[in-house]
Protein backbone atom coordinates (compact mmCIF):
# COMPACT_ATOMS: atom_id res chain seq x y z
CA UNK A 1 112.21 106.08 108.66
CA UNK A 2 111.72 104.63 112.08
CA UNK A 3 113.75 107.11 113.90
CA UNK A 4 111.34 109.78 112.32
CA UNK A 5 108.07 107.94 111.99
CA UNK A 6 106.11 105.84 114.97
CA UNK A 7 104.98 103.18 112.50
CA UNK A 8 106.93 101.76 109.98
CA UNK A 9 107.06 98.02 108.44
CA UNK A 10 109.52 97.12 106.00
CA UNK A 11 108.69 94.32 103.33
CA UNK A 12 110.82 92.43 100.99
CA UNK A 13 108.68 92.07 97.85
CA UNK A 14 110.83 89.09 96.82
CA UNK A 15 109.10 85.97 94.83
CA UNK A 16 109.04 83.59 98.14
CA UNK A 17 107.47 86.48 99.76
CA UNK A 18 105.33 86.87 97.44
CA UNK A 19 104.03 83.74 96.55
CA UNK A 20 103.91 82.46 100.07
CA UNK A 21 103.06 85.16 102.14
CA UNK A 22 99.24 86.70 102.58
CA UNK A 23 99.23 90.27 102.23
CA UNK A 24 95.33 90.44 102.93
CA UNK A 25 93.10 88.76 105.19
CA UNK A 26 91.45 85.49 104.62
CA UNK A 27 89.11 82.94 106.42
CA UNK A 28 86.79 80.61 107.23
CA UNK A 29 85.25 80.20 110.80
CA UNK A 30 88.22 82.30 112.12
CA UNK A 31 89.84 85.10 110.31
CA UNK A 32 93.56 85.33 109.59
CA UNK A 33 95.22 88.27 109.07
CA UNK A 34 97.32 89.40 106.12
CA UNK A 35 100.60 91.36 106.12
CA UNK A 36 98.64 94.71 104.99
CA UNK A 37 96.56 94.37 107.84
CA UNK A 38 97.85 97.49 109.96
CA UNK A 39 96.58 100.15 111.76
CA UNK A 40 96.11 103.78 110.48
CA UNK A 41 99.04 105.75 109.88
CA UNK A 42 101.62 102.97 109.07
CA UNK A 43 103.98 103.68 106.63
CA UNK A 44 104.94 100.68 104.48
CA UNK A 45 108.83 100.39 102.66
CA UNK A 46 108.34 97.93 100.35
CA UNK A 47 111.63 96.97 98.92
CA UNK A 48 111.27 95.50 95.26
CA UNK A 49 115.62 95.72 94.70
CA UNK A 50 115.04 92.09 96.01
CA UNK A 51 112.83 91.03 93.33
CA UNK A 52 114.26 88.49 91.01
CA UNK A 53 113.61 86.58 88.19
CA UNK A 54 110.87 83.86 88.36
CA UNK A 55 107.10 83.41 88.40
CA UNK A 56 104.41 84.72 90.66
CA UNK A 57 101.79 82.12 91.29
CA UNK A 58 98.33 82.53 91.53
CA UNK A 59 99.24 83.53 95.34
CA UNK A 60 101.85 86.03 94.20
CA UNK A 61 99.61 87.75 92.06
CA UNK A 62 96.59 88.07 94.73
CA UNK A 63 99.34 89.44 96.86
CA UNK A 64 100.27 92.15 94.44
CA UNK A 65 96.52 92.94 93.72
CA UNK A 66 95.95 93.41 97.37
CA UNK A 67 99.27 96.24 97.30
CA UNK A 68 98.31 97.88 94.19
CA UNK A 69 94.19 98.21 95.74
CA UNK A 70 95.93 99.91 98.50
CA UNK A 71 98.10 102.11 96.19
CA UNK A 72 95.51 103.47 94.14
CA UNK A 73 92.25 102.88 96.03
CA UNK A 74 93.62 102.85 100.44
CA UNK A 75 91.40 99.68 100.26
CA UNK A 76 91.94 96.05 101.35
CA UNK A 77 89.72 93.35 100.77
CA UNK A 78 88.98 90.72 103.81
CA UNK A 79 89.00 87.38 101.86
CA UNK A 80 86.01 84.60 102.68
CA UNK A 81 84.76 81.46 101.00
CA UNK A 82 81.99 83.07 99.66
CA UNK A 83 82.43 86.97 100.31
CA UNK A 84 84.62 89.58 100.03
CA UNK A 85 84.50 92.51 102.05
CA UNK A 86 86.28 95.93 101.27
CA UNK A 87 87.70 98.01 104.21
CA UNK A 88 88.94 101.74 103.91
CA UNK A 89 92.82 101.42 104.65
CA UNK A 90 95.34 104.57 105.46
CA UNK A 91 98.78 103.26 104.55
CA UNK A 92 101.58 104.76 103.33
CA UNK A 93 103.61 103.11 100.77
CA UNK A 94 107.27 103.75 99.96
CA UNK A 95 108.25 101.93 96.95
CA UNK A 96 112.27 101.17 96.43
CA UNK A 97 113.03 99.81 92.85
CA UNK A 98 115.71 99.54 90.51
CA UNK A 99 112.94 100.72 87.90
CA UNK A 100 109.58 101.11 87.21
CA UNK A 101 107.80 99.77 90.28
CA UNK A 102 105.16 96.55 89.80
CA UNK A 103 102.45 98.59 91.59
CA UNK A 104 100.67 101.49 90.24
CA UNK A 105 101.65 104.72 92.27
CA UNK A 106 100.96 108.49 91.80
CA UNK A 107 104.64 109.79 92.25
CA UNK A 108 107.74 108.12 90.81
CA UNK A 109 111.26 110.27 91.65
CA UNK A 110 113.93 108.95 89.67
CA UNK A 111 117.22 109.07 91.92
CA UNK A 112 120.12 110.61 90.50
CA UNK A 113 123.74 110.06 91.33
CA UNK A 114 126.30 112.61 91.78
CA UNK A 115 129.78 112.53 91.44
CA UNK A 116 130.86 113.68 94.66
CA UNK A 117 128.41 112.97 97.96
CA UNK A 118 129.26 114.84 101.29
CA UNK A 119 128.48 112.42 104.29
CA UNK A 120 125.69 113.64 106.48
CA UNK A 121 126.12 114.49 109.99
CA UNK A 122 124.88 111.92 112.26
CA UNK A 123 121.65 113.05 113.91
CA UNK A 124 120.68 113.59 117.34
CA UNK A 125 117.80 112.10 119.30
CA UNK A 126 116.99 115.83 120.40
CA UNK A 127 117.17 116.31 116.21
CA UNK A 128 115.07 112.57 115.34
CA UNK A 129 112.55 114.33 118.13
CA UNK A 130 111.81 117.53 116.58
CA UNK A 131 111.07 115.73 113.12
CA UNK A 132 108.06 113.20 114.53
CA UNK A 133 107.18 116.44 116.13
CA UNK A 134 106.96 118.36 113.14
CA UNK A 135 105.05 115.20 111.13
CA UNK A 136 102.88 114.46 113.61
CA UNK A 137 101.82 118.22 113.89
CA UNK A 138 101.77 118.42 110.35
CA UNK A 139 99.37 115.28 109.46
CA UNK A 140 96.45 116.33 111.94
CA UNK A 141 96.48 119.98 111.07
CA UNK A 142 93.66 121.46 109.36
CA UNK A 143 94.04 122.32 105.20
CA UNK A 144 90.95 124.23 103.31
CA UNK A 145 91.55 124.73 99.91
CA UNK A 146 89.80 128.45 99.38
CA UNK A 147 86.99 129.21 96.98
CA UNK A 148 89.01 131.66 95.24
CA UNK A 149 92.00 129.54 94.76
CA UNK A 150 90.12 126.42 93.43
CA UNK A 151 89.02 128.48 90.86
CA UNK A 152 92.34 129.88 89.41
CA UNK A 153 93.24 126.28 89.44
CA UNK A 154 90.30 125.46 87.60
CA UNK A 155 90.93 128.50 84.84
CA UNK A 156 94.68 127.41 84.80
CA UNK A 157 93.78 124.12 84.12
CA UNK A 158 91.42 124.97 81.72
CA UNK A 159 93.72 127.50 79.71
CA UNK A 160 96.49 124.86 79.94
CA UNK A 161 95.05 121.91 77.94
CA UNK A 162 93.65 125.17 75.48
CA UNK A 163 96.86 125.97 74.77
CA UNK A 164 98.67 122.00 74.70
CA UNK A 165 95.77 121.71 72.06
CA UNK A 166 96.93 124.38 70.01
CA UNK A 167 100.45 123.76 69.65
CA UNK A 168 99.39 119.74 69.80
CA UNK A 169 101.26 118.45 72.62
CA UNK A 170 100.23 116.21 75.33
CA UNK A 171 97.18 117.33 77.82
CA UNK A 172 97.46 118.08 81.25
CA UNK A 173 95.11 114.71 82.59
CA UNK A 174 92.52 114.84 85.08
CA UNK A 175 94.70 112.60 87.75
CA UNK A 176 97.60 115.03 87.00
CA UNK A 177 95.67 117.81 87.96
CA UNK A 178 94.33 115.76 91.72
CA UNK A 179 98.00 114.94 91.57
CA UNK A 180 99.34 118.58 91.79
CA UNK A 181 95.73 119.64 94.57
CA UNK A 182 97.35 116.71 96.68
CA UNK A 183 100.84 117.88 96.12
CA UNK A 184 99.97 121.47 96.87
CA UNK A 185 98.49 120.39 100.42
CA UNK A 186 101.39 118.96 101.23
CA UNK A 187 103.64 122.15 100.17
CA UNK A 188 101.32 124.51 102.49
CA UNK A 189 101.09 122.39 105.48
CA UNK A 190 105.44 121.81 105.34
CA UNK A 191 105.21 125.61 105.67
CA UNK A 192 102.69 125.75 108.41
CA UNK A 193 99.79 127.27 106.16
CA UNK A 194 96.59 125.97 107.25
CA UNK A 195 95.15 127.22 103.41
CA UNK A 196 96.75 127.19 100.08
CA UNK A 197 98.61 129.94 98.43
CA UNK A 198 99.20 131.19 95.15
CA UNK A 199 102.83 130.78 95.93
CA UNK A 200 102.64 126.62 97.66
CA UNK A 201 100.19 126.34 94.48
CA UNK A 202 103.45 127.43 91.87
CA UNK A 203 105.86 125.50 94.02
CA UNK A 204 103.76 122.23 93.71
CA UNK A 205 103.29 122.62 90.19
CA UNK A 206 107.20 123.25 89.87
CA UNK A 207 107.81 119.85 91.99
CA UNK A 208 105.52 118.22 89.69
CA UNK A 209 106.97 119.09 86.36
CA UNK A 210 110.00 118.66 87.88
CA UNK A 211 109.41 115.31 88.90
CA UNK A 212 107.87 114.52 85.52
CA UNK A 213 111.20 116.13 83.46
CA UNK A 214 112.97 113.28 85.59
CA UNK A 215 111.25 110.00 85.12
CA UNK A 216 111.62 110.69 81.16
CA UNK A 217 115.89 111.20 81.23
């Protein structure tokens, strides 16, 4: 990740972490920062493998509020004696777990094992170059989403929880539908499109049922 990425900060989320660290700011007449406190663009590999058994004190489980707030909301609160204050975030969060992670996330891909696993070539600098080139490029270009295509999505959406109604099987959810929009942005700009297609639309949907097919084997 660091070889590809010009911010990245790994943490252990381990109990003595946890419960002794501070992920988020706090103060009193001087403010002391917290382990989420980062600049814009960081990507965060937060490594929960380490996690063992025990209790999360009071501490602990301010610590995990502040990564979860972060998960689902890109806030942080700044902690003070008699005020909190809520700051817009934009961290990236990689979650490694041996199972279903403590903090709330919008993807979860299940890792499967195969029998046989060809080594990878070891990678250049020129080749570790062209891929923060690539990412870079790809995170300030431009993405519309056009009128006409928001409104298949709409109808498909629409037609979709018609028809899990009639044969009574579990709806297509709001947050799985901003799930797949989110999802689809990210197939177009991999392939340089500056506005979504009908094919990036399929292929995110495909990901997406593919990645939900996964978490349930």
């Amino acid at each position: 990740m660091k070889n590809i990425l010009p911010k990245v900060h790994a943490i252990p989320m381990n109990l003595e972490n946890l419960n002794n660290s501070f992920f988020f700011p706090r103060g009193d007449e001087q403010l002391l920062s917290g382990v989420l406190q980062v600049t814009r663009g960081t990507a965060m590999i937060l490594d929960e493998t380490v996690m063992e058994e025990g209790t999360l004190l009071d501490k602990g489980l301010k610590n995990l509020k502040a990564v979860s707030d972060v998960s689902l909301y890109q806030t942080l609160n700044y902690v003070f004696p008699f005020n909190v204050l809520e700051f817009q975030t934009d961290i990236s969060l990689l979650i490694v777990s041996h199972g279903n992670s403590l903090v709330p996330v919008d993807c979860a891909v299940t890792l499967k094992s195969e029998s046989s696993v060809e080594l990878l070539t070891e990678l250049t600098q020129e080749q570790f170059a062209s891929f923060r080139k690539y990412i870079s490029i790809f995170r300030l270009t431009e993405y519309t989403l056009p009128e006409e295509m928001a409104k298949e999505i709409e109808t498909e959406f629409m037609e979709q929880r018609k028809a899990a109604t009639a044969a009574g099987t579990s709806l297509i959810t709001p947050n799985e539908l901003a799930f797949r929009i989110s999802l689809a942005r990210l197939v177009a700009l991999s392939k340089g499109e500056q506005t979504l297609t009908k094919q990036s639309w399929d292929h995110a949907v495909s990901l997406s049922e593919q990645i939900k097919d996964r978490s349930k084997q």
